[in-house]
PDB file of N, CA and C in Angstrom:
ATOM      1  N   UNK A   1     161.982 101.207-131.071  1.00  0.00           N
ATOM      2  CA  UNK A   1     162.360 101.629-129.741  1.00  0.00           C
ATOM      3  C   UNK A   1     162.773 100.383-128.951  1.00  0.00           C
ATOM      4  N   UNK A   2     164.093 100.696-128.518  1.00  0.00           N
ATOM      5  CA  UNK A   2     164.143  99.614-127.296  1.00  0.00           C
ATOM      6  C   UNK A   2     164.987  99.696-126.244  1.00  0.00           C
ATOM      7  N   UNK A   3     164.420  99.240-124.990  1.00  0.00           N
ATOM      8  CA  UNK A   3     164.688  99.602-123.823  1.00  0.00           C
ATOM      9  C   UNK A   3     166.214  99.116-122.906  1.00  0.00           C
ATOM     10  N   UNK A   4     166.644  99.050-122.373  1.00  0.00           N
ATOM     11  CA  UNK A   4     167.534  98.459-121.702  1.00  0.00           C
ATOM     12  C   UNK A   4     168.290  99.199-120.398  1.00  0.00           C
ATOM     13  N   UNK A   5     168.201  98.390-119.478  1.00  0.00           N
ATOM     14  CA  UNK A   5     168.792  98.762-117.995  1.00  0.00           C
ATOM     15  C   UNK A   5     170.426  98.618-117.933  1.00  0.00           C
ATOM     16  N   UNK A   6     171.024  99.480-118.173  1.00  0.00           N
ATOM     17  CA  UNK A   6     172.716  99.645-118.124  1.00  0.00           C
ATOM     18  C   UNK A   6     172.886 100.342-116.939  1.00  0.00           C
ATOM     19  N   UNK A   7     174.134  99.853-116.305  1.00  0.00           N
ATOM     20  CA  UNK A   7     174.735 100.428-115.459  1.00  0.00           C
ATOM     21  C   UNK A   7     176.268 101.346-116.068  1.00  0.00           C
ATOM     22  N   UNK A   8     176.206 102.375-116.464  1.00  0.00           N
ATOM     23  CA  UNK A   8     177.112 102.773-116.869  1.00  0.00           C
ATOM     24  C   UNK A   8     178.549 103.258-116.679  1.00  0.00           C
ATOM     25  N   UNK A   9     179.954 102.939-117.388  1.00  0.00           N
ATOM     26  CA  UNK A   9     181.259 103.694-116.431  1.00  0.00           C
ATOM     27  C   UNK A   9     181.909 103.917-117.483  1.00  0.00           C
ATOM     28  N   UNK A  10     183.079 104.529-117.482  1.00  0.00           N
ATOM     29  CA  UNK A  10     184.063 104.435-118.514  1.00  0.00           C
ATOM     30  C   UNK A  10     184.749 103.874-119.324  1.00  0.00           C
ATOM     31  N   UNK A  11     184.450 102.447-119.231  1.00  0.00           N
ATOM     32  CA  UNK A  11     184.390 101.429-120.328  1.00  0.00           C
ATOM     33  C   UNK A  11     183.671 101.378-121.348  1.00  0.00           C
ATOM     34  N   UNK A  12     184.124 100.899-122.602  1.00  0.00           N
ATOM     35  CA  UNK A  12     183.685 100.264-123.546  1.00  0.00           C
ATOM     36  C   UNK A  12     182.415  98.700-122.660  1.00  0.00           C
ATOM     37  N   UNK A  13     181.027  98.529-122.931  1.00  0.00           N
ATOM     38  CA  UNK A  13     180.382  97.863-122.608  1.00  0.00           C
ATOM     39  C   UNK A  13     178.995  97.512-123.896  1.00  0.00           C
ATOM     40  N   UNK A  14     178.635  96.169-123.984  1.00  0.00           N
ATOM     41  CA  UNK A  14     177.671  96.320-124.639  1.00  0.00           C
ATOM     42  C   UNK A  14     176.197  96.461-124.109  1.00  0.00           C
ATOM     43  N   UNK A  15     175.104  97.172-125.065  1.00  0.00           N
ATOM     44  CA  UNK A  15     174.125  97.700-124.884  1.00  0.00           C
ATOM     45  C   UNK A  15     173.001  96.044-125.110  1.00  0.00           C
ATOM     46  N   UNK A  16     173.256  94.885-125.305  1.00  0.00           N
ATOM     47  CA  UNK A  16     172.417  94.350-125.635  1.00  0.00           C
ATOM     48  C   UNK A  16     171.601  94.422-127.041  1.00  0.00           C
ATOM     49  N   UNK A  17     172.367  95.296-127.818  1.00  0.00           N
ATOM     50  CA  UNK A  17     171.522  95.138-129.081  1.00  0.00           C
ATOM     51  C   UNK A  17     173.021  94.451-130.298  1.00  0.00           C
ATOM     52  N   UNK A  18     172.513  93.534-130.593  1.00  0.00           N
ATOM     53  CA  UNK A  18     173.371  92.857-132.114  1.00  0.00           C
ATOM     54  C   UNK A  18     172.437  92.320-132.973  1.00  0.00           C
ATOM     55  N   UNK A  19     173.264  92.244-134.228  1.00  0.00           N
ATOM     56  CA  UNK A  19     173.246  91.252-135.268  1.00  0.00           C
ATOM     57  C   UNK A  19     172.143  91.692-135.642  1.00  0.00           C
ATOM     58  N   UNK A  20     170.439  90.726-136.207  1.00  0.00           N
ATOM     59  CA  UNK A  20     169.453  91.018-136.765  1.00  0.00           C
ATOM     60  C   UNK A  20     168.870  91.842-135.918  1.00  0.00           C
ATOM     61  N   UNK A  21     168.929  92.604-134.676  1.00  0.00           N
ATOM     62  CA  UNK A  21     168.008  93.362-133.826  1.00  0.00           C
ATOM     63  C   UNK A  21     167.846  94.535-134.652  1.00  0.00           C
ATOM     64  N   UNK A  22     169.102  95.192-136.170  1.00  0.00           N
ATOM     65  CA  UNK A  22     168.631  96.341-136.883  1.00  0.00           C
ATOM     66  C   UNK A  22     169.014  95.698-138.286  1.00  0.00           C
ATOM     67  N   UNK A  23     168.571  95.822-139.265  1.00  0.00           N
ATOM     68  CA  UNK A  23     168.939  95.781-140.810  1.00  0.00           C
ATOM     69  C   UNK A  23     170.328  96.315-140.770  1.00  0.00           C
ATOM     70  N   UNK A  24     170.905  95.641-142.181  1.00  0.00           N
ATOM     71  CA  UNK A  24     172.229  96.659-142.792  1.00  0.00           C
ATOM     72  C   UNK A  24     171.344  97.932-143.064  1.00  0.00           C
ATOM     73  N   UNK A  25     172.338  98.808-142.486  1.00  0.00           N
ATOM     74  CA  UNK A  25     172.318 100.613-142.686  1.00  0.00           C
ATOM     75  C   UNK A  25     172.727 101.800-142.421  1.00  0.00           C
ATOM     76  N   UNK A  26     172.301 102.661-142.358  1.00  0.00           N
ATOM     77  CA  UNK A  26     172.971 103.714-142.195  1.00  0.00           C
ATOM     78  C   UNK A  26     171.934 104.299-141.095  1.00  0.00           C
ATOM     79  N   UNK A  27     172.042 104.986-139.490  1.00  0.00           N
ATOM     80  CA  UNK A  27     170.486 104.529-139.170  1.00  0.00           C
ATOM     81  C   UNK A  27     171.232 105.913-138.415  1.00  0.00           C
ATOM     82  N   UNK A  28     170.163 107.241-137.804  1.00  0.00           N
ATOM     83  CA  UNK A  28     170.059 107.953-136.842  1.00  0.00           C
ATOM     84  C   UNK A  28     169.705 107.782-135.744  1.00  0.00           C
ATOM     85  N   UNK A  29     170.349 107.193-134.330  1.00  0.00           N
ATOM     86  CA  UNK A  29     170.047 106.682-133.291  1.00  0.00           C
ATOM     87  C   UNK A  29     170.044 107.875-132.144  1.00  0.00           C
ATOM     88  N   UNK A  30     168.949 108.141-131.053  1.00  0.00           N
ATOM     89  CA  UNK A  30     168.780 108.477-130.149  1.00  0.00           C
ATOM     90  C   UNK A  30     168.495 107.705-129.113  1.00  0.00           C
ATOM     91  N   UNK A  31     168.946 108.503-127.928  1.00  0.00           N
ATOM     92  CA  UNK A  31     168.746 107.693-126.703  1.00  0.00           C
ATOM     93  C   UNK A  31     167.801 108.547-126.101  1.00  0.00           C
ATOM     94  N   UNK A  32     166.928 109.011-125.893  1.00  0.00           N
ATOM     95  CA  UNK A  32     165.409 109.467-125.690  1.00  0.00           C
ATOM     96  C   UNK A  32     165.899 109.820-123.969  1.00  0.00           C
ATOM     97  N   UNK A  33     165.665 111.426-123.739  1.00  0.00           N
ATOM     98  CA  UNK A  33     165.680 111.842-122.407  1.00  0.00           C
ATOM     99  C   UNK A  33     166.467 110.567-121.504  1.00  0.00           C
ATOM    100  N   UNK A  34     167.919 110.852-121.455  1.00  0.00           N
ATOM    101  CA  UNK A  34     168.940 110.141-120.600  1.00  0.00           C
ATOM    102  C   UNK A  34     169.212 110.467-119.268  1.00  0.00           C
ATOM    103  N   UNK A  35     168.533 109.933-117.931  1.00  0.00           N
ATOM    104  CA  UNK A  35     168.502 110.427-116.757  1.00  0.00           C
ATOM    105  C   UNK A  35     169.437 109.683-115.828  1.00  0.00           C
ATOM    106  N   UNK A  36     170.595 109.951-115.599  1.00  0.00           N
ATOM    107  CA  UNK A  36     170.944 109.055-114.597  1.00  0.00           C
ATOM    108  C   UNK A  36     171.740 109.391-113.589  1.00  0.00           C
ATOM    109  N   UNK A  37     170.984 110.857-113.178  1.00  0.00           N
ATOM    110  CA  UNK A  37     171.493 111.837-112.001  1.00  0.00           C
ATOM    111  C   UNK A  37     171.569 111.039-110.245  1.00  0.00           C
ATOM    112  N   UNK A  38     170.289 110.051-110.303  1.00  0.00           N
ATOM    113  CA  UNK A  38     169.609 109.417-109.582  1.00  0.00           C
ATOM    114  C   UNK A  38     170.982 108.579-109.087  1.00  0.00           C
ATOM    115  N   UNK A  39     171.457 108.005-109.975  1.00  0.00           N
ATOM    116  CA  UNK A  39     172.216 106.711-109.875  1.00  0.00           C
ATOM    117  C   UNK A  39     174.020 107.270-109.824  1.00  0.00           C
ATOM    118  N   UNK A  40     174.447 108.529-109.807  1.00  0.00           N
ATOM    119  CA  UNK A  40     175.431 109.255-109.563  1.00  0.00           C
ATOM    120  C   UNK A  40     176.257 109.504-110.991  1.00  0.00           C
ATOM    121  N   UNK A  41     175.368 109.362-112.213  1.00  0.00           N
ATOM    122  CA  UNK A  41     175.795 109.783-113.562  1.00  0.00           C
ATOM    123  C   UNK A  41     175.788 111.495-114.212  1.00  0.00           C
ATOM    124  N   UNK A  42     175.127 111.848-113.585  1.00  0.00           N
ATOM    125  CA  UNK A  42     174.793 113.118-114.063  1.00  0.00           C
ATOM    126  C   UNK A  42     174.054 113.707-114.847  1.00  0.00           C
ATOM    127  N   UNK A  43     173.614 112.877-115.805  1.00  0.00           N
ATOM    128  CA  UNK A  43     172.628 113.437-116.877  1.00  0.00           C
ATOM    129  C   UNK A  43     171.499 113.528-116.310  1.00  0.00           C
ATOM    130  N   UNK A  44     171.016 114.682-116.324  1.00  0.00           N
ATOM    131  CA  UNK A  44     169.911 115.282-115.905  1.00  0.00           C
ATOM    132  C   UNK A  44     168.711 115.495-117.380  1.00  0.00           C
ATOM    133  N   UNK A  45     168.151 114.738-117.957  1.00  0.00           N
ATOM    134  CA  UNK A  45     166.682 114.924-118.944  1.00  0.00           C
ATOM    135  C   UNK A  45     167.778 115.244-120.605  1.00  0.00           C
ATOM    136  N   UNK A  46     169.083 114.680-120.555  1.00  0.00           N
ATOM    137  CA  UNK A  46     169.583 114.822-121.820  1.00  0.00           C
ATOM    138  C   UNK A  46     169.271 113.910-123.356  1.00  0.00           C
ATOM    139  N   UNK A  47     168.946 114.495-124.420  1.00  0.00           N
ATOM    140  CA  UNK A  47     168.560 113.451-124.874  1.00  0.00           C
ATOM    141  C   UNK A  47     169.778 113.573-126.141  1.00  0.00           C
ATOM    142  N   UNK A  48     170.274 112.363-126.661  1.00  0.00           N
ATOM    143  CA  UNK A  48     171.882 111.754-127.260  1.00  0.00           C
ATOM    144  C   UNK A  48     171.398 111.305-128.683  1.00  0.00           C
ATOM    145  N   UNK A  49     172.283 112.061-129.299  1.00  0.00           N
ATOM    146  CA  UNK A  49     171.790 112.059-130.930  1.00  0.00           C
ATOM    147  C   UNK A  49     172.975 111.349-131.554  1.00  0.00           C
ATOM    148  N   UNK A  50     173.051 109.963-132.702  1.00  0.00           N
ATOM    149  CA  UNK A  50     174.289 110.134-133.415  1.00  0.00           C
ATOM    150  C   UNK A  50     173.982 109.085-134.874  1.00  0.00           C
ATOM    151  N   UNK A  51     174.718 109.046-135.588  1.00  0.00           N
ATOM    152  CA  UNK A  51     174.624 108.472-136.735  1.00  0.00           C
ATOM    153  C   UNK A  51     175.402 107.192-136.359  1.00  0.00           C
ATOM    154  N   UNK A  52     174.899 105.969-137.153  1.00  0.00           N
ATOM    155  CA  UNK A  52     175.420 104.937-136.658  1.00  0.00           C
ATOM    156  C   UNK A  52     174.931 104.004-138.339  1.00  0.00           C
ATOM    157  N   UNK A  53     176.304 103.467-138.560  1.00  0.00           N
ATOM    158  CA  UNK A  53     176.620 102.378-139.348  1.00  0.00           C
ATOM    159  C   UNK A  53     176.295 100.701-139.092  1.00  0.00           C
ATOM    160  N   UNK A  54     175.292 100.138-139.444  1.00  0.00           N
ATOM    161  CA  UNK A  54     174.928  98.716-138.975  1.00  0.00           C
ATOM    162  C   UNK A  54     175.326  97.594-140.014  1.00  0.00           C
ATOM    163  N   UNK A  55     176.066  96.634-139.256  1.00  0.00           N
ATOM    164  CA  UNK A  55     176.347  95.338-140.250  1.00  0.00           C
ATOM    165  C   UNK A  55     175.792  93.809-139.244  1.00  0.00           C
ATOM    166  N   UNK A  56     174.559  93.717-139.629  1.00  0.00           N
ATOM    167  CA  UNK A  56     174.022  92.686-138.824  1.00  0.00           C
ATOM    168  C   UNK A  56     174.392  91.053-139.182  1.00  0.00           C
ATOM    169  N   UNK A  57     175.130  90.771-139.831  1.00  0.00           N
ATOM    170  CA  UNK A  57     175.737  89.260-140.010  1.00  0.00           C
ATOM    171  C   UNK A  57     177.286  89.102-139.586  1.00  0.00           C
ATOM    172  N   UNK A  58     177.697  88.052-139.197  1.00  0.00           N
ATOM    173  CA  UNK A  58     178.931  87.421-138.808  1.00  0.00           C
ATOM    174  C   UNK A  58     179.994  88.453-138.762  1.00  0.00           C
ATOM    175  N   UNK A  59     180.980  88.968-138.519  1.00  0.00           N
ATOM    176  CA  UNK A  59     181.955  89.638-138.934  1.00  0.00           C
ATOM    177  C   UNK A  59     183.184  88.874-139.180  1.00  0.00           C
ATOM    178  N   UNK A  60     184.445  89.189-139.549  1.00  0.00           N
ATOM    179  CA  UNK A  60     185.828  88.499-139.609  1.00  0.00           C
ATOM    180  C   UNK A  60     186.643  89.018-139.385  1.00  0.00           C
ATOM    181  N   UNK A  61     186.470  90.294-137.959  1.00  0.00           N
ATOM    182  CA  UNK A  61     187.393  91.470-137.128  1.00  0.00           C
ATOM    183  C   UNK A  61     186.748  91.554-135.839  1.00  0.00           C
ATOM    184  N   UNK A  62     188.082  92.306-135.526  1.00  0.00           N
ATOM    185  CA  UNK A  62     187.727  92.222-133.741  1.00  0.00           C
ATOM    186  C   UNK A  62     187.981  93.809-133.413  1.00  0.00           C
ATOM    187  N   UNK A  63     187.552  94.924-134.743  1.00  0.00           N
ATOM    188  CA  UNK A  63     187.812  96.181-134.590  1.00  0.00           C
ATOM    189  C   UNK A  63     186.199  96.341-133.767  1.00  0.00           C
ATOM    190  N   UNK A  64     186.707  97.552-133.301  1.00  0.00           N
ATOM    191  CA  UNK A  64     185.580  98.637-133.163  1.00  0.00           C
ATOM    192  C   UNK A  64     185.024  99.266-133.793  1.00  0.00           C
ATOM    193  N   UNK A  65     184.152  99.905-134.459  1.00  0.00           N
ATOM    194  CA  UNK A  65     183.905 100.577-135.589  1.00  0.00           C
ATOM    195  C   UNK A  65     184.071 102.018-134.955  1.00  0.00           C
ATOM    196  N   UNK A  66     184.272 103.440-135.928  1.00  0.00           N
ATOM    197  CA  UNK A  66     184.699 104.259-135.683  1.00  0.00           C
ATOM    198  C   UNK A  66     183.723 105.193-134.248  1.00  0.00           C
ATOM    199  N   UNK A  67     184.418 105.499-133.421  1.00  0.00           N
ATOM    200  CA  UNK A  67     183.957 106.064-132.522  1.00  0.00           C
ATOM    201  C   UNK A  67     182.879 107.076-132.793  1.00  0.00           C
ATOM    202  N   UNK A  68     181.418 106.818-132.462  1.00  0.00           N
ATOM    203  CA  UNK A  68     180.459 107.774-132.744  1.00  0.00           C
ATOM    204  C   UNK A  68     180.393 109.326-131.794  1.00  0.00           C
ATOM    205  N   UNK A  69     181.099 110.116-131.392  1.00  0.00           N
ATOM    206  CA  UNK A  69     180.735 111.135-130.964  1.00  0.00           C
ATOM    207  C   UNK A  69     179.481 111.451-130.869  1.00  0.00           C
ATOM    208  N   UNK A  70     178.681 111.377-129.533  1.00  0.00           N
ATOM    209  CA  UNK A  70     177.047 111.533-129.519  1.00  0.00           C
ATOM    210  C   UNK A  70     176.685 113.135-129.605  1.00  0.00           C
ATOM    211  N   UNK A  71     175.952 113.756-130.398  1.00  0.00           N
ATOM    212  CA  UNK A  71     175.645 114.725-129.686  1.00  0.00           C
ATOM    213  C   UNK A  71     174.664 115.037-128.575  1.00  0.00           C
ATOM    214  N   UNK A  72     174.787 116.134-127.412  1.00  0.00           N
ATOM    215  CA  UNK A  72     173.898 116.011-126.018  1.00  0.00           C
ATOM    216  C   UNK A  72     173.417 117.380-125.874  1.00  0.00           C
ATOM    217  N   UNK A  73     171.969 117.221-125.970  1.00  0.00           N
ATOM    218  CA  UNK A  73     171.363 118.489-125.629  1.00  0.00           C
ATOM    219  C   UNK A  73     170.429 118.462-124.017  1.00  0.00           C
ATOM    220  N   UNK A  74     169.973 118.813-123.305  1.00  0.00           N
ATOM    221  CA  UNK A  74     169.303 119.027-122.229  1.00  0.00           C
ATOM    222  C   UNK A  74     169.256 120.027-120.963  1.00  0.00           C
ATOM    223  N   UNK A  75     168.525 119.756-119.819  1.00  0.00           N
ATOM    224  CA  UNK A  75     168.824 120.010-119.010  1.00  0.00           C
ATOM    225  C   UNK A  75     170.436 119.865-118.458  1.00  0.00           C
ATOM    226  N   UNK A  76     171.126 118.966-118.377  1.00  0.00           N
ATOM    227  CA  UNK A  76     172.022 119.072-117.667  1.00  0.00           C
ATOM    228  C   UNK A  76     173.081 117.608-117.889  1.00  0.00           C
ATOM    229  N   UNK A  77     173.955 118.127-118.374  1.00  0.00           N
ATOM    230  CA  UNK A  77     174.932 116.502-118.444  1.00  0.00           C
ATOM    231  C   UNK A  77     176.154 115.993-117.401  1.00  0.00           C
ATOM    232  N   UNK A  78     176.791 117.077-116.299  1.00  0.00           N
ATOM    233  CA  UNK A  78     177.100 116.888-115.065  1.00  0.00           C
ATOM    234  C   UNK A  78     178.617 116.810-114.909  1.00  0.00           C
ATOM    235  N   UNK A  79     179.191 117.726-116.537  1.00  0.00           N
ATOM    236  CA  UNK A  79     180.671 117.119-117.209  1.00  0.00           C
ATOM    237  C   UNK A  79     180.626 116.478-117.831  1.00  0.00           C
ATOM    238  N   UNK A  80     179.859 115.154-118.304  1.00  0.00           N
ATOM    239  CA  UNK A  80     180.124 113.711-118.623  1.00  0.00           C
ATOM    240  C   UNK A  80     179.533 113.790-120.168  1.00  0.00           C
ATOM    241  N   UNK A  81     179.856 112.783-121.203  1.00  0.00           N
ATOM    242  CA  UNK A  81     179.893 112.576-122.386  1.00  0.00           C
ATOM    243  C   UNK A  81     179.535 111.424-122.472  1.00  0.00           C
ATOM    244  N   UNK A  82     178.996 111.004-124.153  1.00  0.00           N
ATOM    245  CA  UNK A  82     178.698 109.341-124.193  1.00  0.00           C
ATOM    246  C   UNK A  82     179.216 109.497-125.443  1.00  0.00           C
ATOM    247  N   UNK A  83     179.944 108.364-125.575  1.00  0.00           N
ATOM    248  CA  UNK A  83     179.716 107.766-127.234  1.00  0.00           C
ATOM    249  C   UNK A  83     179.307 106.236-127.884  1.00  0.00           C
ATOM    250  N   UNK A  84     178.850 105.956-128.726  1.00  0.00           N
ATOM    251  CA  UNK A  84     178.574 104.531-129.251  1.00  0.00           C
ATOM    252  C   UNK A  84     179.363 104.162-130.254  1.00  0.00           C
ATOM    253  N   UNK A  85     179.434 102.871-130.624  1.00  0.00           N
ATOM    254  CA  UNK A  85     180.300 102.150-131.746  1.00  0.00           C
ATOM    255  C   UNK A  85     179.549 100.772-131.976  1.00  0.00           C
ATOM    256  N   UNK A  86     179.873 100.436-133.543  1.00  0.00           N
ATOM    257  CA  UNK A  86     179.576  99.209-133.881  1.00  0.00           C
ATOM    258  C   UNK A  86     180.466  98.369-133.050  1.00  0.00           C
ATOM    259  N   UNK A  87     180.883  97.467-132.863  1.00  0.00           N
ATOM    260  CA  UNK A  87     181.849  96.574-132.465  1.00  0.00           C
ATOM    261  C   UNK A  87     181.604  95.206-133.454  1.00  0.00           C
ATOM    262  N   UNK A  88     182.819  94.524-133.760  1.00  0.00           N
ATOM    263  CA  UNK A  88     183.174  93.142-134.450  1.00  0.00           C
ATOM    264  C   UNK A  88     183.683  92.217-133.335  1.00  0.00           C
ATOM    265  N   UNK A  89     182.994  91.119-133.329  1.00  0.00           N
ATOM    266  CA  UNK A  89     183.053  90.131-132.971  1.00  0.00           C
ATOM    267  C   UNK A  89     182.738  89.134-133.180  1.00  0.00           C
ATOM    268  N   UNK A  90     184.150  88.954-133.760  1.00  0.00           N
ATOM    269  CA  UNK A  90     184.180  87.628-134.267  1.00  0.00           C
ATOM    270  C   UNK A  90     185.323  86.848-133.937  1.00  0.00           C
ATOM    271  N   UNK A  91     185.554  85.260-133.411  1.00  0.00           N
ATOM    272  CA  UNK A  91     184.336  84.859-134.373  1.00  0.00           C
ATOM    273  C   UNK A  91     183.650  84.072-133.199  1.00  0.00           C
ATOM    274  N   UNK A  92     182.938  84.450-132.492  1.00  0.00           N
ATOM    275  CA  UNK A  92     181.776  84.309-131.586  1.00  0.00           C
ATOM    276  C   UNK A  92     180.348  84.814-132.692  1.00  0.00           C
ATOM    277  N   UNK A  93     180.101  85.639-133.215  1.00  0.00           N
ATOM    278  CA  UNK A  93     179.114  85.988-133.869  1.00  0.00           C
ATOM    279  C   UNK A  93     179.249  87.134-134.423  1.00  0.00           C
ATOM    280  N   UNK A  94     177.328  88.204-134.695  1.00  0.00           N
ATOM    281  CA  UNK A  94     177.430  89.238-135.322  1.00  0.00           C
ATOM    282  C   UNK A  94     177.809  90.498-134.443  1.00  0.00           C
ATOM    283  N   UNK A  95     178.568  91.410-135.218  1.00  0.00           N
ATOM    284  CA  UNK A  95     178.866  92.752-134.180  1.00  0.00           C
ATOM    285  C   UNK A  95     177.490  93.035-133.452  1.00  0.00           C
ATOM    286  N   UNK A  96     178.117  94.404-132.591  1.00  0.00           N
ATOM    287  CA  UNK A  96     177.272  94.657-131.649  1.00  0.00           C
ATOM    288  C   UNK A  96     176.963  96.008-131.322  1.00  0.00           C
ATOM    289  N   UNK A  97     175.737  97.143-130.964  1.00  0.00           N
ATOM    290  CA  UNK A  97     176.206  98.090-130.550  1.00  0.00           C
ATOM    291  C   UNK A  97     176.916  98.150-129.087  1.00  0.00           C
ATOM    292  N   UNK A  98     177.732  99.291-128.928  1.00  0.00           N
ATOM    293  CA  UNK A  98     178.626  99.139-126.879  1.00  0.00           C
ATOM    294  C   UNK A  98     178.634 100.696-126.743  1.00  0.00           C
ATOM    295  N   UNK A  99     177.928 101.187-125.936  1.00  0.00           N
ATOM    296  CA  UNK A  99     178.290 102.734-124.836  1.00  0.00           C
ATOM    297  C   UNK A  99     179.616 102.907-124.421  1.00  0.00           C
ATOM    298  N   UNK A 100     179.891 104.007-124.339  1.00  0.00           N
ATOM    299  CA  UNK A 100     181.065 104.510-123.723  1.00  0.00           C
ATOM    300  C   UNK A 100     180.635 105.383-122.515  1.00  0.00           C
ATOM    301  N   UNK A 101     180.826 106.084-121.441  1.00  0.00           N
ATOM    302  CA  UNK A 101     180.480 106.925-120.827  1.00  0.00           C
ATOM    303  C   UNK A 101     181.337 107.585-119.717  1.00  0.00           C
ATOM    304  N   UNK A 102     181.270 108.959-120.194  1.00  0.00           N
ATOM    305  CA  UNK A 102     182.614 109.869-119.605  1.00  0.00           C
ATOM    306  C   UNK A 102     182.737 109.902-117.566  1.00  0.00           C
ATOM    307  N   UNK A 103     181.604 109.033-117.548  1.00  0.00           N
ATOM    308  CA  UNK A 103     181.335 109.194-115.576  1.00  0.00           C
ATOM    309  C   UNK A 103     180.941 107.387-115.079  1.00  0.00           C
ATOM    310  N   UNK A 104     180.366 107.511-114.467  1.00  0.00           N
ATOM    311  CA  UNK A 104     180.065 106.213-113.641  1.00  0.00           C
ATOM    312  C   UNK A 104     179.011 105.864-112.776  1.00  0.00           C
ATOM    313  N   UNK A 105     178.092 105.254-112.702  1.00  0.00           N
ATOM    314  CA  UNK A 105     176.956 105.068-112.281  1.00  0.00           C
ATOM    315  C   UNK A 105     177.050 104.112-111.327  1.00  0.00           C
ATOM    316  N   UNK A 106     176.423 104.530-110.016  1.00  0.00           N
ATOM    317  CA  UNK A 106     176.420 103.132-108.963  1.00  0.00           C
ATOM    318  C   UNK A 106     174.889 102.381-109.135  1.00  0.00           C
ATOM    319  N   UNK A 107     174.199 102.247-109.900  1.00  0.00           N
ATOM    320  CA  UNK A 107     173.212 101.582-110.154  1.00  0.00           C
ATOM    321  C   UNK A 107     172.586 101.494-111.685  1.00  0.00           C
ATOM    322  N   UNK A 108     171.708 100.178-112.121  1.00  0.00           N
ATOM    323  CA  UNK A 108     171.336 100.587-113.263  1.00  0.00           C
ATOM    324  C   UNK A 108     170.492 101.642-113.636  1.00  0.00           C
ATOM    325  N   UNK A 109     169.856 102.197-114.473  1.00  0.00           N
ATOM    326  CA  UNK A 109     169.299 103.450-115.544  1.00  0.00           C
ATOM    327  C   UNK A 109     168.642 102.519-116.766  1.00  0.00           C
ATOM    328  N   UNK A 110     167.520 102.752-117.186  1.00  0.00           N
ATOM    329  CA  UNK A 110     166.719 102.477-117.971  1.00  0.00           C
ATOM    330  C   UNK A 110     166.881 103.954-119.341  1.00  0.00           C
ATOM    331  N   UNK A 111     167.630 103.176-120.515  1.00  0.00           N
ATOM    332  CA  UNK A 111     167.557 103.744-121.825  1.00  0.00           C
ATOM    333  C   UNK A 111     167.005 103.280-122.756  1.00  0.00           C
ATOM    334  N   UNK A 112     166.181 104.458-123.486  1.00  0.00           N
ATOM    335  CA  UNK A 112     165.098 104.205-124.609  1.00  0.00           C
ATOM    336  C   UNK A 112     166.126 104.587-125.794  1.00  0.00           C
ATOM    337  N   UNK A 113     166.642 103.529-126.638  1.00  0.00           N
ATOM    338  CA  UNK A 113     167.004 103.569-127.952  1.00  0.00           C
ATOM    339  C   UNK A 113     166.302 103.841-128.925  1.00  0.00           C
ATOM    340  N   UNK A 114     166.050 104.531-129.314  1.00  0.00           N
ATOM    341  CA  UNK A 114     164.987 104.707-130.843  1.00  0.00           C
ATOM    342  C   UNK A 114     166.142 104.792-132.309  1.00  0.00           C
ATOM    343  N   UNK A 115     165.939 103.941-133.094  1.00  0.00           N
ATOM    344  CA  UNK A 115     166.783 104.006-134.471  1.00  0.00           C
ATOM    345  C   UNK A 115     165.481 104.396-135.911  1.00  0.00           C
ATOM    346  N   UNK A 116     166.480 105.235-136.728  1.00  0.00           N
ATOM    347  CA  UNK A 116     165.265 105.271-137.899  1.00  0.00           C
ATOM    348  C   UNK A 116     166.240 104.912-139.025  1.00  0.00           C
ATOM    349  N   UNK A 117     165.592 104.379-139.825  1.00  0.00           N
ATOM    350  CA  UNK A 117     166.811 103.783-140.793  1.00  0.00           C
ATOM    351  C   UNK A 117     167.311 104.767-141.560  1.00  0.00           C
ATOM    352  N   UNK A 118     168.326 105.744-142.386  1.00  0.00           N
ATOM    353  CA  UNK A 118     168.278 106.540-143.148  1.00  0.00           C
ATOM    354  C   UNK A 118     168.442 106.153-144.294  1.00  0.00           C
ATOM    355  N   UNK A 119     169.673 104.991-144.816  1.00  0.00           N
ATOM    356  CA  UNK A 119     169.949 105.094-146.029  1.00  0.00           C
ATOM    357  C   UNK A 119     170.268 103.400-145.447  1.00  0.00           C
ATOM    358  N   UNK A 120     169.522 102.667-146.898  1.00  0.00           N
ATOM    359  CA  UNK A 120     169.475 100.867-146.449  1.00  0.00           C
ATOM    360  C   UNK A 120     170.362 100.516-147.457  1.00  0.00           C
TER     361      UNK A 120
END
């Protein structure tokens, strides 16, 4: 599990997690009850499901990795959508995970990442 205060908009942005923070894998990532009605996002108690591909050493591209379509179940999402991606960056260092988000937030929001590894 890990935490992080994003302010979210319709950009591509990173989440603060790269490189050794997950093993190479194949990993099922949730974002644990996503609230950020407060802060003018809309998600009201949604919690964001998606499969995600990890390559934690150096890369030698400056792609994105394929757009994760999150799935969103809850109370209430307000219109708005999220998606995640690996990102390459290099050659500064190892890729990275980065949010996408279909709305815009005037303040930060505290998200609980939880990853489980599926296939190493």
């Amino acid at each position: 599990m890990i935490k992080r205060n994003l302010r979210l908009g319709n950009v591509w942005q990173s989440v603060g997690i790269a490189g050794n923070d997950l093993f190479r894998g194949t990993y099922l990532v949730q974002i644990a009850s996503a609230s950020n009605y407060q802060t003018g996002g809309g998600l009201f108690f949604e919690t964001v499901s998606a499969i995600l591909q990890w390559y934690p050493d150096t890369t030698n591209g400056l792609d994105g990795g394929e757009v994760v379509n999150a799935h969103m179940a809850g109370h209430a999402r307000g219109g708005n959508s999220l998606k995640l991606r690996f990102k390459e960056v290099h050659p500064v260092g190892p890729g990275e995970l980065q949010i996408w988000f279909g709305g815009a937030t005037n303040a930060a929001t505290e998200y609980t990442f939880v990853f489980r590894l599926m296939i190493a």
